[in-house]
N, C-alpha and C. Protein backbone atom coordinates (compact mmCIF):
# COMPACT_ATOMS: atom_id res chain seq x y z
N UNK A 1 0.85 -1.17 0.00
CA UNK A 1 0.00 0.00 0.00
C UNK A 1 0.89 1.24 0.00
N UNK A 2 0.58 2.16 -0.98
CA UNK A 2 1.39 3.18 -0.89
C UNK A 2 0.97 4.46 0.12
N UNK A 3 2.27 5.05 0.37
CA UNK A 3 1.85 6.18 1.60
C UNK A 3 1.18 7.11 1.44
N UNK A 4 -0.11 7.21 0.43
CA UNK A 4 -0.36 8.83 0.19
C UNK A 4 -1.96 8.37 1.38
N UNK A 5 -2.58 9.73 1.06
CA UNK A 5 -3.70 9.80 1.94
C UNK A 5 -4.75 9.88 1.52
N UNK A 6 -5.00 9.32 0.19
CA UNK A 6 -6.64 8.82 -0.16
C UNK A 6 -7.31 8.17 1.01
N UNK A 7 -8.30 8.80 1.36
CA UNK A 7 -9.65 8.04 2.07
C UNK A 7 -10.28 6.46 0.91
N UNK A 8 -9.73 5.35 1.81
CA UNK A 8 -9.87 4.27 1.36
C UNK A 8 -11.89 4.36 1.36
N UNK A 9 -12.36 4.79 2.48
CA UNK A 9 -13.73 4.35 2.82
C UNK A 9 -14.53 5.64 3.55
N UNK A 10 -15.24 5.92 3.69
CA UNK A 10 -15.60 6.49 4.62
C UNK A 10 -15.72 6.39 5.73
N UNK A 11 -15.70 7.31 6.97
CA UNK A 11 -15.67 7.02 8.23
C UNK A 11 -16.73 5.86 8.81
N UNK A 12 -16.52 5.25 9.59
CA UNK A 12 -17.49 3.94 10.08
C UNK A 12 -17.36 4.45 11.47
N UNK A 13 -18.38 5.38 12.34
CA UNK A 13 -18.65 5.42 13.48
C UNK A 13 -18.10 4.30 14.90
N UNK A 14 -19.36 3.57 14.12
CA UNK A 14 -19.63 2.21 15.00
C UNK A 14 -18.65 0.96 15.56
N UNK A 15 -17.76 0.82 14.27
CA UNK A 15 -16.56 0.46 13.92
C UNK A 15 -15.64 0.80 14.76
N UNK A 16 -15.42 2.26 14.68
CA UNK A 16 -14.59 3.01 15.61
C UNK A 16 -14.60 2.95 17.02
N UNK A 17 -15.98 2.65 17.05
CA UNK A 17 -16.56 2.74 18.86
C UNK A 17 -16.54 1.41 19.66
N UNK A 18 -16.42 0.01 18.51
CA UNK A 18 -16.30 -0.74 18.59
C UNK A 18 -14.74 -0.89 18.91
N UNK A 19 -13.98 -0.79 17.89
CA UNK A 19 -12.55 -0.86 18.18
C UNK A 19 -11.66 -0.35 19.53
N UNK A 20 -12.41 0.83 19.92
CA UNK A 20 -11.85 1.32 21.24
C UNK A 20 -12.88 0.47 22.37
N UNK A 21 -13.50 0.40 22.04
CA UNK A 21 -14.27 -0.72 23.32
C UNK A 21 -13.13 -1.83 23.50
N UNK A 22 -12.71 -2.58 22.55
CA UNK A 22 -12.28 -3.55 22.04
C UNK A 22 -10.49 -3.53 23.04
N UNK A 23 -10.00 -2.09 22.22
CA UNK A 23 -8.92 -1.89 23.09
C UNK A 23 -8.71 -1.53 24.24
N UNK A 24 -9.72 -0.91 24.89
CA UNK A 24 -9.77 -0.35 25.91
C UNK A 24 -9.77 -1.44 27.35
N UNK A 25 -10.73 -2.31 26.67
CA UNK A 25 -10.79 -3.51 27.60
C UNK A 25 -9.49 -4.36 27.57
N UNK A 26 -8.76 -5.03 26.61
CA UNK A 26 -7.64 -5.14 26.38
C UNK A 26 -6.78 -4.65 27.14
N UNK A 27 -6.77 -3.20 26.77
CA UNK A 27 -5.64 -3.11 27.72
C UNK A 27 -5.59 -2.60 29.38
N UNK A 28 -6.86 -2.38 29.84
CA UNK A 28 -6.93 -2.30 31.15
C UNK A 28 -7.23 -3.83 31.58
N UNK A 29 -7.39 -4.95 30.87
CA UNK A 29 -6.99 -6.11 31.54
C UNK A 29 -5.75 -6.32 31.44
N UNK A 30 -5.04 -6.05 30.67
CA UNK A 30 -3.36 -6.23 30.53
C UNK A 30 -2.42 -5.37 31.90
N UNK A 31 -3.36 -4.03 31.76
CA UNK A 31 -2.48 -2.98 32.76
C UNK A 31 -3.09 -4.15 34.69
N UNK A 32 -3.95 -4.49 34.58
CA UNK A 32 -4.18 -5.15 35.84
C UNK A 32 -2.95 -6.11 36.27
N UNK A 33 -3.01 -7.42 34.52
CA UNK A 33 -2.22 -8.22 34.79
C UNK A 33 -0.91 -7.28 34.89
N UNK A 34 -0.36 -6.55 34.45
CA UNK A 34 0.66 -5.63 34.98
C UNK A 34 1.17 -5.67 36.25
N UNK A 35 0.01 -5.10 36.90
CA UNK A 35 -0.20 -4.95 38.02
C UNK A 35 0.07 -5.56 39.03
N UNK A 36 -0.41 -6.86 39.09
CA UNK A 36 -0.43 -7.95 40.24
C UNK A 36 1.02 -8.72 40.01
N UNK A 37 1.52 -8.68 38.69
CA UNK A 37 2.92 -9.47 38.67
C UNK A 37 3.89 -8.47 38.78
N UNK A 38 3.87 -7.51 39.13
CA UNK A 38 5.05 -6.47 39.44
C UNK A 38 5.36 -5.47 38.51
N UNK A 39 4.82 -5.88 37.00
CA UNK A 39 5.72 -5.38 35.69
C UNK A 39 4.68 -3.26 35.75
N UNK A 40 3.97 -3.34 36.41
CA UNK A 40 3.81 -2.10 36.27
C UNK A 40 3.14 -1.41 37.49
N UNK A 41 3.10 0.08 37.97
CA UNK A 41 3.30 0.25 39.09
C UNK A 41 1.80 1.14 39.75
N UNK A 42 1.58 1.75 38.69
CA UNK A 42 0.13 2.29 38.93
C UNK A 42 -0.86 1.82 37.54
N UNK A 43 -2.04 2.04 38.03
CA UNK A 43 -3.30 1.64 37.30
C UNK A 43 -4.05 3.11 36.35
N UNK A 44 -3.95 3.62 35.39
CA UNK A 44 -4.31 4.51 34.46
C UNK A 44 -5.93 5.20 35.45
N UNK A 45 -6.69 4.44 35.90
CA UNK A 45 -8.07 4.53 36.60
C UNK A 45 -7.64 5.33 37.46
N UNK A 46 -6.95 4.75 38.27
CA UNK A 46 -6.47 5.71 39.57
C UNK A 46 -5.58 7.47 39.01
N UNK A 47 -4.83 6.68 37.96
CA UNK A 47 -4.46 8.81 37.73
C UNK A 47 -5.49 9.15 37.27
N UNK A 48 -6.49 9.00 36.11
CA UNK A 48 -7.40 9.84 35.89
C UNK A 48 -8.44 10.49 36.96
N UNK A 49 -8.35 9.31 38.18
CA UNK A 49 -8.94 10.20 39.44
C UNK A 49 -8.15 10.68 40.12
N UNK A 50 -6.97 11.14 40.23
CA UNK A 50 -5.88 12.11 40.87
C UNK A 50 -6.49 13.05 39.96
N UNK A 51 -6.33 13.16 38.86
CA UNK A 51 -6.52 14.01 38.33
C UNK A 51 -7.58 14.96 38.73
N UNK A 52 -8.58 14.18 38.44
CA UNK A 52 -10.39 14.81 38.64
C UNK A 52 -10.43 15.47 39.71
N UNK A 53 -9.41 15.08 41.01
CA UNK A 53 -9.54 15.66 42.34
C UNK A 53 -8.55 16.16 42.66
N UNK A 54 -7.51 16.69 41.46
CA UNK A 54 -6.54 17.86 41.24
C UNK A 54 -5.21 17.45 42.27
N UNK A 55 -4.57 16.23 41.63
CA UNK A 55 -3.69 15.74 42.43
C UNK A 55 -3.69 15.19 43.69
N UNK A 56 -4.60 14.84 44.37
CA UNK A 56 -4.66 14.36 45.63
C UNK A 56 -5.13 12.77 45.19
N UNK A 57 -4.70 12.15 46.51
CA UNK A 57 -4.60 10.70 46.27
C UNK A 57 -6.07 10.18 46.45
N UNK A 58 -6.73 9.31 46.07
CA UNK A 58 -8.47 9.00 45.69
C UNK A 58 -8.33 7.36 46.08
N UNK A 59 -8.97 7.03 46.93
CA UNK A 59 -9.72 6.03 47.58
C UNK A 59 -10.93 5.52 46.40
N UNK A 60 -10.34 3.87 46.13
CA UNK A 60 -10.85 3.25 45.36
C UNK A 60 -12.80 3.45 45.51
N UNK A 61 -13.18 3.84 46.48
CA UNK A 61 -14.43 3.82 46.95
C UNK A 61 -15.30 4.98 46.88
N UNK A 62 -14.47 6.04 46.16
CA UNK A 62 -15.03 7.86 46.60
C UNK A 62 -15.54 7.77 45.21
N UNK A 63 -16.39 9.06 45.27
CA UNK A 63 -16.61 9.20 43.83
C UNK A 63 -16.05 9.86 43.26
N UNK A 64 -14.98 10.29 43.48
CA UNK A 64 -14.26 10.94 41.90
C UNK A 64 -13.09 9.62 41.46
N UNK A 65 -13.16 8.38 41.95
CA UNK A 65 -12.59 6.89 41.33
C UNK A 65 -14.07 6.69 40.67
N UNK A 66 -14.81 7.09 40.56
CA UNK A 66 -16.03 6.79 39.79
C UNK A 66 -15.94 7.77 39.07
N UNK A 67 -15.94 8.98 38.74
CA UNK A 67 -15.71 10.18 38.05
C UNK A 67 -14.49 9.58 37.21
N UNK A 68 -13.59 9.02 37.53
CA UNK A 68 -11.90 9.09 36.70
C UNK A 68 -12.37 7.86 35.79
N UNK A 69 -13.18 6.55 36.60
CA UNK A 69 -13.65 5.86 35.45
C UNK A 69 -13.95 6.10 34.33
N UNK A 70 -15.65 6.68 34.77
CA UNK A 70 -16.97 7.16 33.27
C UNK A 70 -15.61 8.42 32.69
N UNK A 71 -14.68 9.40 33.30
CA UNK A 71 -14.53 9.97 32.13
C UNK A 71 -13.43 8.79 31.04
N UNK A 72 -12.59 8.17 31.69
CA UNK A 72 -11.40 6.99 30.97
C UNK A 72 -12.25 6.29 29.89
N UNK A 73 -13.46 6.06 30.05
CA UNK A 73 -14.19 5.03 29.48
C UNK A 73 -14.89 6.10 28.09
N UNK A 74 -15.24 7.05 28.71
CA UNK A 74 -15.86 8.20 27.43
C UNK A 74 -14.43 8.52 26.31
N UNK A 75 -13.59 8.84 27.60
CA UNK A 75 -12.21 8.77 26.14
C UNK A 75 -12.19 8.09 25.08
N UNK A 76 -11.89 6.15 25.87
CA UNK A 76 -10.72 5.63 24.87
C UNK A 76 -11.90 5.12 24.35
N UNK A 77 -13.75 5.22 24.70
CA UNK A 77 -14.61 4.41 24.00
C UNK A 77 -15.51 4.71 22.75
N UNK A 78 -14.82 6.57 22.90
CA UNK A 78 -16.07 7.18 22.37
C UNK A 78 -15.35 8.37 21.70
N UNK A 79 -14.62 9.26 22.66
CA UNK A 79 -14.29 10.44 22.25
C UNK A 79 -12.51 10.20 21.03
N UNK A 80 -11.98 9.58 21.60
CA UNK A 80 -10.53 9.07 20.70
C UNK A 80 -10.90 8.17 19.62
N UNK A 81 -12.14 7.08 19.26
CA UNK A 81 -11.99 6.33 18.29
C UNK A 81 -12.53 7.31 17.45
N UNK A 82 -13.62 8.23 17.64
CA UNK A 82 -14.72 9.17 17.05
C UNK A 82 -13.20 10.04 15.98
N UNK A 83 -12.46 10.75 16.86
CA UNK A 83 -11.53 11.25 16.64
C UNK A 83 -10.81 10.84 15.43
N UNK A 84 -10.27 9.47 15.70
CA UNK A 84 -9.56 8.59 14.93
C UNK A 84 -10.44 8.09 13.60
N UNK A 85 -11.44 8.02 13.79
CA UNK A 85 -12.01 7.64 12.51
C UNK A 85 -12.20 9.19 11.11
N UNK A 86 -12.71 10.05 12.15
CA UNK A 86 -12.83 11.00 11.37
C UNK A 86 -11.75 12.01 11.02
N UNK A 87 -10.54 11.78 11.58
CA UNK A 87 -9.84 12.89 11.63
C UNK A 87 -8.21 11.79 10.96
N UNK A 88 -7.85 10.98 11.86
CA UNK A 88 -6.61 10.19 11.85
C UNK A 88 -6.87 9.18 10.94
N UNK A 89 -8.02 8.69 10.62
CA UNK A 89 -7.54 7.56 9.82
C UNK A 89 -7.61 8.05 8.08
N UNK A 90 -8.29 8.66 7.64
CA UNK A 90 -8.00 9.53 6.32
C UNK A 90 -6.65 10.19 5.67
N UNK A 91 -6.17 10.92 7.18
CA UNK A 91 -4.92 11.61 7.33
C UNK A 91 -3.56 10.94 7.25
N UNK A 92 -3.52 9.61 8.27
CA UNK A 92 -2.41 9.34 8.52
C UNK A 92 -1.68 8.29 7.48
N UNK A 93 -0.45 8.01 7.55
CA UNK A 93 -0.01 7.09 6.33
C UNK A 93 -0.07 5.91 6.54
N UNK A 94 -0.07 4.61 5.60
CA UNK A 94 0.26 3.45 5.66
C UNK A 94 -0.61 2.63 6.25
N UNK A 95 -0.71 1.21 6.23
CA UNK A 95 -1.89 0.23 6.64
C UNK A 95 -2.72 0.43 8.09
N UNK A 96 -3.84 -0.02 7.96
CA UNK A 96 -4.63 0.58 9.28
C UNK A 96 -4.25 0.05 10.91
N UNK A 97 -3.23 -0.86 10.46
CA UNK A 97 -2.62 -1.32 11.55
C UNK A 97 -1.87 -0.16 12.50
N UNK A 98 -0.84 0.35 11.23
CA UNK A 98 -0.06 1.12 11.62
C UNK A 98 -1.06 2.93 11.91
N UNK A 99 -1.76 3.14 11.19
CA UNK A 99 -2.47 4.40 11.40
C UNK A 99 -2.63 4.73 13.28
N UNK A 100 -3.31 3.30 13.26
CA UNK A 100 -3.48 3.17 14.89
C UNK A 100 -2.45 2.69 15.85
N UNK A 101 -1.38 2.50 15.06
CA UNK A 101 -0.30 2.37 15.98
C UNK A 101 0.34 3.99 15.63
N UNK A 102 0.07 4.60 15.40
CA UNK A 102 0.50 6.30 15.11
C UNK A 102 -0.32 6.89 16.16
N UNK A 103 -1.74 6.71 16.01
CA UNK A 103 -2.63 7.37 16.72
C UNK A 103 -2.25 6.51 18.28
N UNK A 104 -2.10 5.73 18.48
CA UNK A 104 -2.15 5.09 20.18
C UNK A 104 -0.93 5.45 20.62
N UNK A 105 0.41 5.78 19.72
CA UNK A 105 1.50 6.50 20.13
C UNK A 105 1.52 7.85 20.42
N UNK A 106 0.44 8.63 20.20
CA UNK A 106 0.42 10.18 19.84
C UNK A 106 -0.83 9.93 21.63
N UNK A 107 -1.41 9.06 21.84
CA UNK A 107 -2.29 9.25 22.82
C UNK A 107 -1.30 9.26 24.12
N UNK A 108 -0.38 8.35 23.76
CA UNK A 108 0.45 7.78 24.92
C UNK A 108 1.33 9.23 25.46
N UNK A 109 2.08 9.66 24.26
CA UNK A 109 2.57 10.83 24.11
C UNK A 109 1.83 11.93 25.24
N UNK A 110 0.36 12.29 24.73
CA UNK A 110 -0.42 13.36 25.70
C UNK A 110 -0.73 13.14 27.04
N UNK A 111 -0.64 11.55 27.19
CA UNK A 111 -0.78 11.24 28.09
C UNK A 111 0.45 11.03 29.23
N UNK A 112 1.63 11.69 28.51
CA UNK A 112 2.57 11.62 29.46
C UNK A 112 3.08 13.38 29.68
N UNK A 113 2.80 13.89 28.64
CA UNK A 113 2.94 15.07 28.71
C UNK A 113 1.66 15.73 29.89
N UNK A 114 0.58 15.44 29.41
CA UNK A 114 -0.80 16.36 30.11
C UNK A 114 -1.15 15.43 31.62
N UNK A 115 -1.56 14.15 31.52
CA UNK A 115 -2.09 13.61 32.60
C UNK A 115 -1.72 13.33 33.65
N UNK A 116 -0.11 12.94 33.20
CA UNK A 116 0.82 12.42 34.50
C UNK A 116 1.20 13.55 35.00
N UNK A 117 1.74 14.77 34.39
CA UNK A 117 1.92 16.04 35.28
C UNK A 117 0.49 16.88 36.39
N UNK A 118 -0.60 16.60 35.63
CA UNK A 118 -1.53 17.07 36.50
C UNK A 118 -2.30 15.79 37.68
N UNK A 119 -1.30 14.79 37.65
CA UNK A 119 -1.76 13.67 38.45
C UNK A 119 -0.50 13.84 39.81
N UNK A 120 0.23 14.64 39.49
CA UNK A 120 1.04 14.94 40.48
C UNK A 120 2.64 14.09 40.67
N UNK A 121 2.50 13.00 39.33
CA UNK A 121 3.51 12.51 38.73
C UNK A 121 5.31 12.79 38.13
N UNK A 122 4.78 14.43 37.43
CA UNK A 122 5.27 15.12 36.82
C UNK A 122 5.50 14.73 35.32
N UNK A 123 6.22 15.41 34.57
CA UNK A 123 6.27 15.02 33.06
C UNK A 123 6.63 13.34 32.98
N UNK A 124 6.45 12.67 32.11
CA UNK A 124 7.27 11.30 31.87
C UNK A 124 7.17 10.72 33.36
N UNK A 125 6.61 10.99 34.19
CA UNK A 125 6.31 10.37 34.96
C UNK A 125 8.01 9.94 36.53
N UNK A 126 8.58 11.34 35.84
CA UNK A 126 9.64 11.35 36.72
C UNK A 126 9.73 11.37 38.47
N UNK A 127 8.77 11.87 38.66
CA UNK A 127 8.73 11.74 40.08
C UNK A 127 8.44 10.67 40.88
N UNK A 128 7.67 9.58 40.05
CA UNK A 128 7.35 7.97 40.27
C UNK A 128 9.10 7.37 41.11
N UNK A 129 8.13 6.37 41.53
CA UNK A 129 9.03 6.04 41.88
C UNK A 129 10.40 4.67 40.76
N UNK A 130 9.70 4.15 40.20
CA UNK A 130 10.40 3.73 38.78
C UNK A 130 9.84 4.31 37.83
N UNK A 131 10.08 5.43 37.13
CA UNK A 131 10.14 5.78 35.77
C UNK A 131 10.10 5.21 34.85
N UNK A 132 10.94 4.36 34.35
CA UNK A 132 11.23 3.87 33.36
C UNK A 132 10.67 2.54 33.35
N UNK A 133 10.65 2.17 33.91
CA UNK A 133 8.90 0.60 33.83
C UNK A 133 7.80 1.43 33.82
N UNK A 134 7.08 2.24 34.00
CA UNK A 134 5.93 3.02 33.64
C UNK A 134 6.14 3.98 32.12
N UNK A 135 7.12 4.38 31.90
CA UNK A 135 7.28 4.67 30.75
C UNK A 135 7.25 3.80 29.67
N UNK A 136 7.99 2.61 30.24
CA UNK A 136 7.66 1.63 29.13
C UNK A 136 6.80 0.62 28.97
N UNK A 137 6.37 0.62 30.03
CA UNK A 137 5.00 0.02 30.11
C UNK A 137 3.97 0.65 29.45
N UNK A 138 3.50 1.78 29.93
CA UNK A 138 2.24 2.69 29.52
C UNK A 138 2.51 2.89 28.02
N UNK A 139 3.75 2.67 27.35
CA UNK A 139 3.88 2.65 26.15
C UNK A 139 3.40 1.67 24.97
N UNK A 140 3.66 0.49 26.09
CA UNK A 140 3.52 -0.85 25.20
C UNK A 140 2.45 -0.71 25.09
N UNK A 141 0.98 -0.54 26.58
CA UNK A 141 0.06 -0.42 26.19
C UNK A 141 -0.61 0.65 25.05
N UNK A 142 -0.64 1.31 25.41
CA UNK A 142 -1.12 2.54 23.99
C UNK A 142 -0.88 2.15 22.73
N UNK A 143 0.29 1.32 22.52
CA UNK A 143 0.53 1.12 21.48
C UNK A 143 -0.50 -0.38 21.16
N UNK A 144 -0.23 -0.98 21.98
CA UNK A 144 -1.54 -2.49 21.91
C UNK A 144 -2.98 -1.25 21.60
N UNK A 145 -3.33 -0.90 22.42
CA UNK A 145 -4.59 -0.08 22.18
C UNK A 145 -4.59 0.73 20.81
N UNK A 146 -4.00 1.37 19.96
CA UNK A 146 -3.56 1.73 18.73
C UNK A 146 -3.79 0.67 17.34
N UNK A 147 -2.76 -0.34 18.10
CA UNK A 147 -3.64 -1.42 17.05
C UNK A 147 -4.39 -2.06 16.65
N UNK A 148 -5.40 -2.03 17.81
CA UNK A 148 -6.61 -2.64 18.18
C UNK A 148 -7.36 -1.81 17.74
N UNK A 149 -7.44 -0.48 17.93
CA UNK A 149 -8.38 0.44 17.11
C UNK A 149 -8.31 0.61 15.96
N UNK A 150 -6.93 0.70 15.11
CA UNK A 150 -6.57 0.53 14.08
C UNK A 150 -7.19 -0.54 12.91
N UNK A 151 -6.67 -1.56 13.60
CA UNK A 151 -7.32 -3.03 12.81
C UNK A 151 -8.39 -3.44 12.85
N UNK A 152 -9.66 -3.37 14.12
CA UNK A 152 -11.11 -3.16 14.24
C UNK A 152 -11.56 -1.90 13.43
């Protein structure tokens, strides 16, 4: 397939909403298994509710861990595939695999720049206490989630 940017199809909504359902679940079962075997150190759920409650630490039981959910879930289920269908997948180059491995790299990206600093993290997630297993972790995932939206 060559790299130019003809729109193969038109946008497919449903498709889209499907695909991030698809990844989303994916990879917050992956970030769990993460989790429990050591390989990664916080849970994406929990910063988006640091966030919501402006850096302070959130008790699995309060409602803004219910707030950090419904908004995580409106993101990667609704608002990023919506995005990606209509905006990234027309635009970007090369097989739809890779489109969404562009787009789940560019999410990962904002998400280390914007979320982890206002989660009280700081940029790249330097203030953690391992860096660099959350960097490369949260990477792998986005990028699993990328292709999953991509290829659905």
């Amino acid at each position: 397939m060559p790299w130019d940017r003809v729109r193969l199809q038109p946008p497919h909504a449903a498709r889209a909403m499907l695909g991030g359902l698809v990844g989303a679940t994916v990879v917050t079962v992956l970030m769990y298994i993460g989790l429990f075997s050591g390989l990664l150190r916080y849970n994406i759920l929990s910063v988006v509710a640091n966030v919501s409650s402006f850096g302070e630490m959130v008790p699995s039981n309060s409602a803004n861990y219910v707030y950090g959910i419904v908004f995580y879930v409106l993101f990667v289920v609704i608002a990023v595939p919506l995005c990606y269908a209509y905006w990234g997948y027309g635009s970007l180059p090369g097989a739809p695999w890779m489109r969404g491995l562009i787009a789940g790299l560019f999410l990962w990206f904002l998400m280390q720049m914007l979320m982890m600093p206002l989660s009280g993290q700081g940029v790249f997630d330097f203030r953690g206490q391992y860096p660099a297993t959350e960097i490369i972790g949260q990477f792998v995932l986005w990028a699993i989630y990328g292709i999953l939206l991509g290829v659905i």
